[in-house]
Protein backbone atom coordinates (compact mmCIF):
# COMPACT_ATOMS: atom_id res chain seq x y z
CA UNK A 1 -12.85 -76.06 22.21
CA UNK A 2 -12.12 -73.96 25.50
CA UNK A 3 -13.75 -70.90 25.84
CA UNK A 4 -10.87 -68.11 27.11
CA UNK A 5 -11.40 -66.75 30.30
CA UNK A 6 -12.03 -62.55 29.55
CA UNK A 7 -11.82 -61.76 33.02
CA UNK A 8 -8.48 -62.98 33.95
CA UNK A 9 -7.28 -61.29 30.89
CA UNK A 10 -9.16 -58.25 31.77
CA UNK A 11 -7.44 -58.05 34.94
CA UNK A 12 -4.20 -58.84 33.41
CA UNK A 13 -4.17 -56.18 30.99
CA UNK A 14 -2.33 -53.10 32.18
CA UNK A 15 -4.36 -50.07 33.48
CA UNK A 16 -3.09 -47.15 31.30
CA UNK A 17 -0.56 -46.29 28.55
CA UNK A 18 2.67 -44.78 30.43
CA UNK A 19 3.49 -41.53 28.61
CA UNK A 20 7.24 -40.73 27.46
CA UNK A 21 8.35 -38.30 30.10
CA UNK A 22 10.06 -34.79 28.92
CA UNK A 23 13.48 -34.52 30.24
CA UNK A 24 15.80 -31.76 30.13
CA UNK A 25 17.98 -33.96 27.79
CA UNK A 26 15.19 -33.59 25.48
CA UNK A 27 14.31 -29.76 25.76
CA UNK A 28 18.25 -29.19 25.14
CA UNK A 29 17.86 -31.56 21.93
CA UNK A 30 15.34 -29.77 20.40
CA UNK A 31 16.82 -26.52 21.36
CA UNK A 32 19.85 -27.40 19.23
CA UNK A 33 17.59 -28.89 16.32
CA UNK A 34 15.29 -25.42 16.17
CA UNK A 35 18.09 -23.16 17.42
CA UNK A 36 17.57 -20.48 14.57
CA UNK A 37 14.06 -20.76 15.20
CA UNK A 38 14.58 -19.68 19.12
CA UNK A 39 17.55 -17.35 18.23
CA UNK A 40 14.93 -15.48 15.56
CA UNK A 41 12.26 -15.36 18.26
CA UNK A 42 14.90 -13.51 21.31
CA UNK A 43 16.35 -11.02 18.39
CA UNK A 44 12.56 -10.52 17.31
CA UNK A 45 11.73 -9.54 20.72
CA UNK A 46 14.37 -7.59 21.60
CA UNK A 47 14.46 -5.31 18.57
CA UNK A 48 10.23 -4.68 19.46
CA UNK A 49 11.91 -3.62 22.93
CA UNK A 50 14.37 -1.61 21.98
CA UNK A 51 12.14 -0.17 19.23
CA UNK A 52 9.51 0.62 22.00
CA UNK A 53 11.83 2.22 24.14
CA UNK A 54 13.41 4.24 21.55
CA UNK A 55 9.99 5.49 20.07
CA UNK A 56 8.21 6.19 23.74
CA UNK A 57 9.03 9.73 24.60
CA UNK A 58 9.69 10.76 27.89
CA UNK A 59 7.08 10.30 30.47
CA UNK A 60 7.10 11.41 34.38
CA UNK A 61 5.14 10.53 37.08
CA UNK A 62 4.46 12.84 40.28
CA UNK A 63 2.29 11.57 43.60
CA UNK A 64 0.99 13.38 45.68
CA UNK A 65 -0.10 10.87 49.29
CA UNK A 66 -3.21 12.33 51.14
CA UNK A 67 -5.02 11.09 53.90
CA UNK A 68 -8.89 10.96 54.25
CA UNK A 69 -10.11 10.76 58.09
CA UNK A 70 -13.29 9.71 59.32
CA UNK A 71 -14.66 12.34 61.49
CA UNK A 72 -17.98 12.66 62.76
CA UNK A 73 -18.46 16.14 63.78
CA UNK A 74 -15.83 18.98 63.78
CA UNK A 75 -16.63 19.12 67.59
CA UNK A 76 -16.08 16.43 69.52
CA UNK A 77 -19.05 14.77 71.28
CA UNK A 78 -18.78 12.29 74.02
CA UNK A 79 -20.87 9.54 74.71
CA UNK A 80 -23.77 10.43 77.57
CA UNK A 81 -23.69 7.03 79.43
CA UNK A 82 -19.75 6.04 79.34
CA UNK A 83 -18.29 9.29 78.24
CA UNK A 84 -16.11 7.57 75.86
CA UNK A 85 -15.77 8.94 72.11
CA UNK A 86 -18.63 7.14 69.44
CA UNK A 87 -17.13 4.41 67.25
CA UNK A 88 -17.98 4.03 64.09
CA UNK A 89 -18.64 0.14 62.69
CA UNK A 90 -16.32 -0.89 60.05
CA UNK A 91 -18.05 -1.45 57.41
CA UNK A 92 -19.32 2.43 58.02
CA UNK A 93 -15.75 3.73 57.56
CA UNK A 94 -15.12 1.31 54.59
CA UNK A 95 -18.10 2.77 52.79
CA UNK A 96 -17.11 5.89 53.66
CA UNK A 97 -13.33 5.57 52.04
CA UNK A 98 -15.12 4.13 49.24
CA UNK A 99 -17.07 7.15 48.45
CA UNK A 100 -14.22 9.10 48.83
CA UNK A 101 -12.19 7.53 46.35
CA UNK A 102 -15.45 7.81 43.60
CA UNK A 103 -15.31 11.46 44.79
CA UNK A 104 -11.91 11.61 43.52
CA UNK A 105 -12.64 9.94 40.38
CA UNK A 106 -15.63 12.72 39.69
CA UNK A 107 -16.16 14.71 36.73
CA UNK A 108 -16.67 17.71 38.93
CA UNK A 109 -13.47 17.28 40.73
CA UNK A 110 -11.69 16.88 37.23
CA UNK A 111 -13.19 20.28 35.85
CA UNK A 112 -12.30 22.09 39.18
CA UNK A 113 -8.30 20.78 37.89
CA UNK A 114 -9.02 21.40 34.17
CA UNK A 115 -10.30 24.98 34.61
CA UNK A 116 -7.77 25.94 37.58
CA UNK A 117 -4.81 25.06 35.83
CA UNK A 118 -6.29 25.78 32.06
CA UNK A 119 -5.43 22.88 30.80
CA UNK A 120 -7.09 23.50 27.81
CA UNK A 121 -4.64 25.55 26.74
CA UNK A 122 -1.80 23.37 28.02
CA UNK A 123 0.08 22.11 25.07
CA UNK A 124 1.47 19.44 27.60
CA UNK A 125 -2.03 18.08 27.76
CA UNK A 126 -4.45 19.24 25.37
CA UNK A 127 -4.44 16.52 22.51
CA UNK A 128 -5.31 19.47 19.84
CA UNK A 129 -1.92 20.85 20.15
CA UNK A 130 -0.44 17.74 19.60
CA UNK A 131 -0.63 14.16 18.32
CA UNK A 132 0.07 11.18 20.33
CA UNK A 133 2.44 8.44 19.14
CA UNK A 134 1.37 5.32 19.34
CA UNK A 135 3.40 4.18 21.71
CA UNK A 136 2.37 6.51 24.15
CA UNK A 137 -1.23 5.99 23.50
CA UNK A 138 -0.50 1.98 24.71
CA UNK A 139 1.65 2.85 27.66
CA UNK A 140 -1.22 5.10 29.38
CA UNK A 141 -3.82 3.17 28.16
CA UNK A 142 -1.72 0.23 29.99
CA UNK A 143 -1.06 2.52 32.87
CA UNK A 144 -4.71 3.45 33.47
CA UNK A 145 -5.69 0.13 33.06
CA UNK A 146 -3.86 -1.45 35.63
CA UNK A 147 -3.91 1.06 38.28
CA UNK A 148 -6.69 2.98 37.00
CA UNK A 149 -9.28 3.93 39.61
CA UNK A 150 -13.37 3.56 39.48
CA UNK A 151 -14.29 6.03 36.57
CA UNK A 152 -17.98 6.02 35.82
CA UNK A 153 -18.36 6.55 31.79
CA UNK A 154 -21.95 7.73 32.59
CA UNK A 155 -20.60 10.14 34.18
CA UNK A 156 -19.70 12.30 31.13
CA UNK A 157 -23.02 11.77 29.42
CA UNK A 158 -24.80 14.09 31.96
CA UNK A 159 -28.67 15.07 32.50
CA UNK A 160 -30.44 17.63 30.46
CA UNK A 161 -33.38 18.23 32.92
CA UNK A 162 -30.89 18.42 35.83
CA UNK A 163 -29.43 22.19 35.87
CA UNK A 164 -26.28 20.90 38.50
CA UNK A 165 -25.33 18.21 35.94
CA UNK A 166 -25.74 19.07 32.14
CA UNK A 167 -24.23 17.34 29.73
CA UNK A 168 -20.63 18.27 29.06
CA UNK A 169 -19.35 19.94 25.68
CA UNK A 170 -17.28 17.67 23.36
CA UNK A 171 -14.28 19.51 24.16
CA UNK A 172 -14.65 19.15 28.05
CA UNK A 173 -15.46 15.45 27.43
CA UNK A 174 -12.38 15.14 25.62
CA UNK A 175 -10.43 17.18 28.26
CA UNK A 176 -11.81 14.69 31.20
CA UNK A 177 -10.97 11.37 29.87
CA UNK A 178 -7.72 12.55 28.67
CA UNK A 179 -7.23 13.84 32.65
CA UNK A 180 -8.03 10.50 33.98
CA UNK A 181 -5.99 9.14 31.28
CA UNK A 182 -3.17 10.65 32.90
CA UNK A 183 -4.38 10.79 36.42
CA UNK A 184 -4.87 7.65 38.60
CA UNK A 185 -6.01 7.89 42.40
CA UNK A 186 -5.12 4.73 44.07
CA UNK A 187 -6.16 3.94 47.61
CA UNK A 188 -3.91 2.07 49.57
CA UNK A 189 -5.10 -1.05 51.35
CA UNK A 190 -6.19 -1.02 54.87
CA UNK A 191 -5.90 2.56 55.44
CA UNK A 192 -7.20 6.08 55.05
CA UNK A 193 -4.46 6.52 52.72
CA UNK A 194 -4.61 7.86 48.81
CA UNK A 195 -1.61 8.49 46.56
CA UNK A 196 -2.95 10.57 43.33
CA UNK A 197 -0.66 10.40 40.59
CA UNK A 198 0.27 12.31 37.41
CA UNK A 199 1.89 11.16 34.20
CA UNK A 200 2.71 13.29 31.56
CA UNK A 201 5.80 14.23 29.21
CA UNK A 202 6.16 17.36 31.52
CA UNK A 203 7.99 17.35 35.15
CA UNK A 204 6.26 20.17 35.72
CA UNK A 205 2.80 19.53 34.19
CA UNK A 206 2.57 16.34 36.28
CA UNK A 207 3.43 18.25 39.71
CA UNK A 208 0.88 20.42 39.37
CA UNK A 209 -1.79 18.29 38.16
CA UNK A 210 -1.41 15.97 41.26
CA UNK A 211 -1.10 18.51 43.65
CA UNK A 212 -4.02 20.69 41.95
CA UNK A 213 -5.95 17.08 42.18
CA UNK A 214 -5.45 16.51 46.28
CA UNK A 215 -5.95 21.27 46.57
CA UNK A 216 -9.42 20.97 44.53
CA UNK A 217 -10.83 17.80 46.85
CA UNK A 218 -9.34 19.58 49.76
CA UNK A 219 -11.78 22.73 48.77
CA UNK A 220 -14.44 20.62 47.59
CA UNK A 221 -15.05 18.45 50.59
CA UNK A 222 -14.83 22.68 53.10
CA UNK A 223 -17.30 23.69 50.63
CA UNK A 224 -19.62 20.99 50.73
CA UNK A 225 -19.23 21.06 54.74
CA UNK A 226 -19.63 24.81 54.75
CA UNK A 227 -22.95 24.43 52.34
CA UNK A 228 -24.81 21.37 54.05
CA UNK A 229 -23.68 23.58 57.74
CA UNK A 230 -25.48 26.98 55.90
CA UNK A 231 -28.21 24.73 54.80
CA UNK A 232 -28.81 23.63 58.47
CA UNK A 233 -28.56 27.20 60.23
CA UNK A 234 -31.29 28.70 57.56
CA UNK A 235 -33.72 25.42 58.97
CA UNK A 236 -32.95 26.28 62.55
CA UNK A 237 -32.85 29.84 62.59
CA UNK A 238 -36.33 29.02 61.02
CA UNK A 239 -37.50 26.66 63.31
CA UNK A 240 -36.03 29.16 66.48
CA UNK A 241 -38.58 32.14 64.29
CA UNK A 242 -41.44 29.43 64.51
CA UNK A 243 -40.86 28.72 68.36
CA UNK A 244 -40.45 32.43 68.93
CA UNK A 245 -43.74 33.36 67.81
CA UNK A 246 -45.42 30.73 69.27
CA UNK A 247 -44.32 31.09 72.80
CA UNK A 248 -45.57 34.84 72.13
CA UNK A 249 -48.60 34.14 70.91
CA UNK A 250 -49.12 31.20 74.28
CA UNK A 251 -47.94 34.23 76.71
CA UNK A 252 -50.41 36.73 75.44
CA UNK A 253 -53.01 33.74 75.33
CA UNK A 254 -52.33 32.85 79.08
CA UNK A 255 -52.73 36.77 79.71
CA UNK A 256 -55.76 37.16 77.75
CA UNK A 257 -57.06 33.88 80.32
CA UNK A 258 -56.24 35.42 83.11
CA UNK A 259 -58.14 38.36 82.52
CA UNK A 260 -60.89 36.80 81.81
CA UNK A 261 -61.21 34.61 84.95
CA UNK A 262 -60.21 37.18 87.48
CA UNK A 263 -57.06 35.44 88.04
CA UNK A 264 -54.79 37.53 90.47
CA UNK A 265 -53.02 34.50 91.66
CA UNK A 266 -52.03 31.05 91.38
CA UNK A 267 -53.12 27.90 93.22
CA UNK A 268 -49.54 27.34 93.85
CA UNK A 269 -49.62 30.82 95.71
CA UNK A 270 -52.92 29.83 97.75
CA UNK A 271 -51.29 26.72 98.77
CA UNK A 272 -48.63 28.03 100.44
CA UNK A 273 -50.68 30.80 102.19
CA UNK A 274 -53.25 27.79 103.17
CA UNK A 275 -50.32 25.56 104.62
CA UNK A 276 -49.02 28.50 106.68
CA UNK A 277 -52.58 29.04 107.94
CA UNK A 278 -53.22 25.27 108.90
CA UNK A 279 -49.70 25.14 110.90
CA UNK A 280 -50.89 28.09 112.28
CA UNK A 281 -54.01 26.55 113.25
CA UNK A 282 -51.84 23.24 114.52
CA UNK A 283 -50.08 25.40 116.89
CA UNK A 284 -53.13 27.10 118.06
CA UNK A 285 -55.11 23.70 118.89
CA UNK A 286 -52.28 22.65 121.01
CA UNK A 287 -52.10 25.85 122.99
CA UNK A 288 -55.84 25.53 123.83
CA UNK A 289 -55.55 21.50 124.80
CA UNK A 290 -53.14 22.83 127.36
CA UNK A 291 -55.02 26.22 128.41
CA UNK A 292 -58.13 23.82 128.78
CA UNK A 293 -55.90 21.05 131.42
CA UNK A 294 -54.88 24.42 132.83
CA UNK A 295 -57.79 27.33 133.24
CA UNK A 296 -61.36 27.27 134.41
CA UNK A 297 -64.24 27.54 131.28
CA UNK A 298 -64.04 31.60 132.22
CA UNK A 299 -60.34 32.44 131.91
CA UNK A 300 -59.34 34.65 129.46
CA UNK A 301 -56.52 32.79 128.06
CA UNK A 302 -58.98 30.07 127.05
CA UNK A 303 -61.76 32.06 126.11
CA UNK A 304 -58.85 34.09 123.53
CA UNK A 305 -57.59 30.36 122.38
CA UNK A 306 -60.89 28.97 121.90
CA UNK A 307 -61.68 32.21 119.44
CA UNK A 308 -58.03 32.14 117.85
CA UNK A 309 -58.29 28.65 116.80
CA UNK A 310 -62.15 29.13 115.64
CA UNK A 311 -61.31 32.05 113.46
CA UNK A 312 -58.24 29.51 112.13
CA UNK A 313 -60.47 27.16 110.93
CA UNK A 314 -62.93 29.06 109.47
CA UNK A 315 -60.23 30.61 107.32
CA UNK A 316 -59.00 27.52 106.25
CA UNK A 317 -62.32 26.30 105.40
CA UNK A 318 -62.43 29.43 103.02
CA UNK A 319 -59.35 29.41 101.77
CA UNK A 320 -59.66 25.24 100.76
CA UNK A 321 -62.90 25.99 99.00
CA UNK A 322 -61.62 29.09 97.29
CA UNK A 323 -58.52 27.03 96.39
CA UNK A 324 -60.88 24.41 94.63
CA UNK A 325 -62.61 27.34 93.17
CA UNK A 326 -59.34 28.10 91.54
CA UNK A 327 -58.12 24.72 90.06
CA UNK A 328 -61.46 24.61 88.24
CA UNK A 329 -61.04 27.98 86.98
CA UNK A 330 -56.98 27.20 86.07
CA UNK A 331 -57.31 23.92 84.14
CA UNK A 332 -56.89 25.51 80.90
CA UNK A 333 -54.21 28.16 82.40
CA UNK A 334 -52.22 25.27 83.56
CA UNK A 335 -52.45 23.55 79.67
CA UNK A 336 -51.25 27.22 78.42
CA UNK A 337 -48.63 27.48 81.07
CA UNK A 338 -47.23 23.84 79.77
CA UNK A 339 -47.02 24.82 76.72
CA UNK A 340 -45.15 28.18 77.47
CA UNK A 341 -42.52 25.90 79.28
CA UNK A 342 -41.97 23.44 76.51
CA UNK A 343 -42.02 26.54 73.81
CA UNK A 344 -39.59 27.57 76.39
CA UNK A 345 -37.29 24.36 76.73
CA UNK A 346 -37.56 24.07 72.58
CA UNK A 347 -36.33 27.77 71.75
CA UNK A 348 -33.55 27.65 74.47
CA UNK A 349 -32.45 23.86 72.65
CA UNK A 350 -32.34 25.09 69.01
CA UNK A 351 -30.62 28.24 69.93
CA UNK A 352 -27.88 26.00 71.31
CA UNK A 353 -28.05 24.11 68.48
CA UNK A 354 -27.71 27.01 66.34
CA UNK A 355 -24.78 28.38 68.46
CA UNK A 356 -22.70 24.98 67.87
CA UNK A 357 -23.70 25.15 64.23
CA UNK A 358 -22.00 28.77 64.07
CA UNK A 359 -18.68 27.59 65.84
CA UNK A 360 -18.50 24.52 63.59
CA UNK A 361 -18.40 26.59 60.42
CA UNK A 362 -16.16 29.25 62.12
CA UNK A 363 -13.62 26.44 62.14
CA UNK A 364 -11.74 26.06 58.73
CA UNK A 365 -10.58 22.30 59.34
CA UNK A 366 -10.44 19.89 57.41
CA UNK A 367 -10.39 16.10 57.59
CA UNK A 368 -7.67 15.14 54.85
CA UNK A 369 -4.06 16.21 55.30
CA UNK A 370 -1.78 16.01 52.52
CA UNK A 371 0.87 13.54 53.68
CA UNK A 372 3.23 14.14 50.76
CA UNK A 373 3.34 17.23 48.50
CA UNK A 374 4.20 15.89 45.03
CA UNK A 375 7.85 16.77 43.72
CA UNK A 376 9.19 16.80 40.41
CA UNK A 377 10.37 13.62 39.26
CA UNK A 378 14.14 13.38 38.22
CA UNK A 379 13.72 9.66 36.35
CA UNK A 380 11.75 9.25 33.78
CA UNK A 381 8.75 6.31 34.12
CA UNK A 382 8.40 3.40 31.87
């Protein structure tokens, strides 16, 4: 009896079942074998459109394009070394635009819109004056899904112990997410750009909501400028007070010193008068070296050189110990008279500082420009 050889037969056997490939031939047959059960499924869906679009009411959408720049001070300061304007690293600025744009998704920012256009008593957009259909409710919902921007729920919840950000009244709450139901702020890739758009079943309601939205962060973002720049004069005007009366109380200190130690003058005075006096008594040595190659021992003109140039050096012996007599007695004049000079240097910088601050907030500029007013829409969305 021969034993069969499994591993020829192994390696015969074939390496996987070959599926039946789907041809179009085939689709098209069972297309005509289940053709009323495709032809129900198009006229199902086409009745749910046309029942959609019959039931959605009209809805329009207004945009209003703004642009958000990234300045760093209102004057412009150029660099020490290469004189060149500062740059800013990207991912600064992208930060930056990203703040922005959860600025413009705020609470605060929405009440601003709410209570400048009294929307609460808006029958376009307070939900108490009217019910929603359902169909509407899905389309925004849809709509703010999709191009919805970064809404913080927490926002709306609020802080009890914080007085700047209590916790909202049910009817404001309601009022806010049904705003950024119907508001979306979308930033625009790769640019400073934002288009903030409306949607309502008003024209009219959705112009003025988007162009109320860009107004309101246009004040917001001069107020909060204005504040932080009235927040920084009050700490130098402060800090000039501080310097003020310190250099006064340093000058009446330095007075009060020099009083005391008899001070009528200043080494830097002495040393002058004693370098004057020692060319003097330069010019006087040389005279006599020449009287003395000249004149006998009794001439006059030597004996008057030899006395000149004695009386020279015996005054600047004097006047060099009196000098060192008056460092000693100056060491703590000098410390006061150091610190008068920086008080000095310190009162004249902050008043400069405090003069820039004043022409800063003198200037009503602002860094975002609204690129595109919003209009009324003529076509409905949807």
């Amino acid at each position: 009896m021969s034993v069969p050889n499994f591993q020829s037969l192994a390696s015969n056997a074939p390496t996987s079942l070959p599926g039946p490939a789907i041809t179009f031939a085939d689709f098209k047959r069972a297309l005509l074998n289940h053709w009323q059960i495709f032809g129900l499924t198009v006229l199902g869906a086409v009745a749910l459109v046309t029942v959609y679009a019959f039931k959605l009411p009209n809805v329009y959408t207004s945009t209003c394009t703004i642009q958000v720049d990234r300045k760093i001070s209102a004057i412009v300061k150029l660099d020490k070394d290469s004189g060149a304007m500062p740059t800013e690293s990207p991912a600064a600025i992208v930060e930056f635009m990203r703040s922005q744009e959860r600025i413009l998704n705020s609470r605060a920012l929405a009440e601003r819109v709410i209570t400048r256009l009294n929307l609460k008593d808006d029958q376009d957009f307070n939900p108490s004056f009217r019910s929603r259909s359902f169909y509407l409710k899905i389309f925004m919902l849809v709509r703010g899904w999709v191009f919805g921007g970064e809404t913080d729920e927490s926002q709306f919840l609020g802080d009890p112990e914080d007085p700047l950000n209590p916790p909202l009244s049910p009817e404001m709450e309601n009022l806010i997410k049904e705003y950024f139901v119907s508001l979306v702020v979308k930033p625009i890739r790769n640019s400073s750009v934002f288009d903030i758009s409306a949607t309502t079943t008003s024209r009219q309601l959705s112009v003025r909501m988007a162009n109320a939205h860009a107004d309101e962060y246009m004040k917001m973002s001069l107020e909060q400028r204005f504040g932080q720049a009235s927040k920084n004069a009050v700490f130098l005007q402060t800090e000039a007070d501080k310097v003020r009366a310190r250099l006064a109380e340093s000058e009446e200190k330095l007075q009060k010193y020099r009083e005391e130690t008899s001070l009528s003058t200043t080494p830097e005075s002495e040393e002058k008068v004693l370098e004057d006096i020692r060319s003097q008594l330069t010019k006087s040595r040389s005279e006599l070296a020449q009287f003395e190659e000249r004149y006998l021992e009794k001439h006059p003109k030597l004996i008057a050189a030899r006395s000149t140039t004695a009386k020279l050096e015996k005054e600047v012996k004097l006047r060099e110990d009196a000098l060192m007599a008056l460092r000693s007695k100056t060491v703590g004049y000098d410390a006061l008279n150091r610190q008068i000079e920086a008080d000095r240097v310190l009162f004249k910088n902050v008043l400069e500082k405090l003069k820039e601050l004043n022409v800063q907030s003198s200037v009503a500029t602002t860094n975002i420009t609204a690129v595109d007013r919003a209009k009324i829409a003529e076509k409905k969305s949807g």
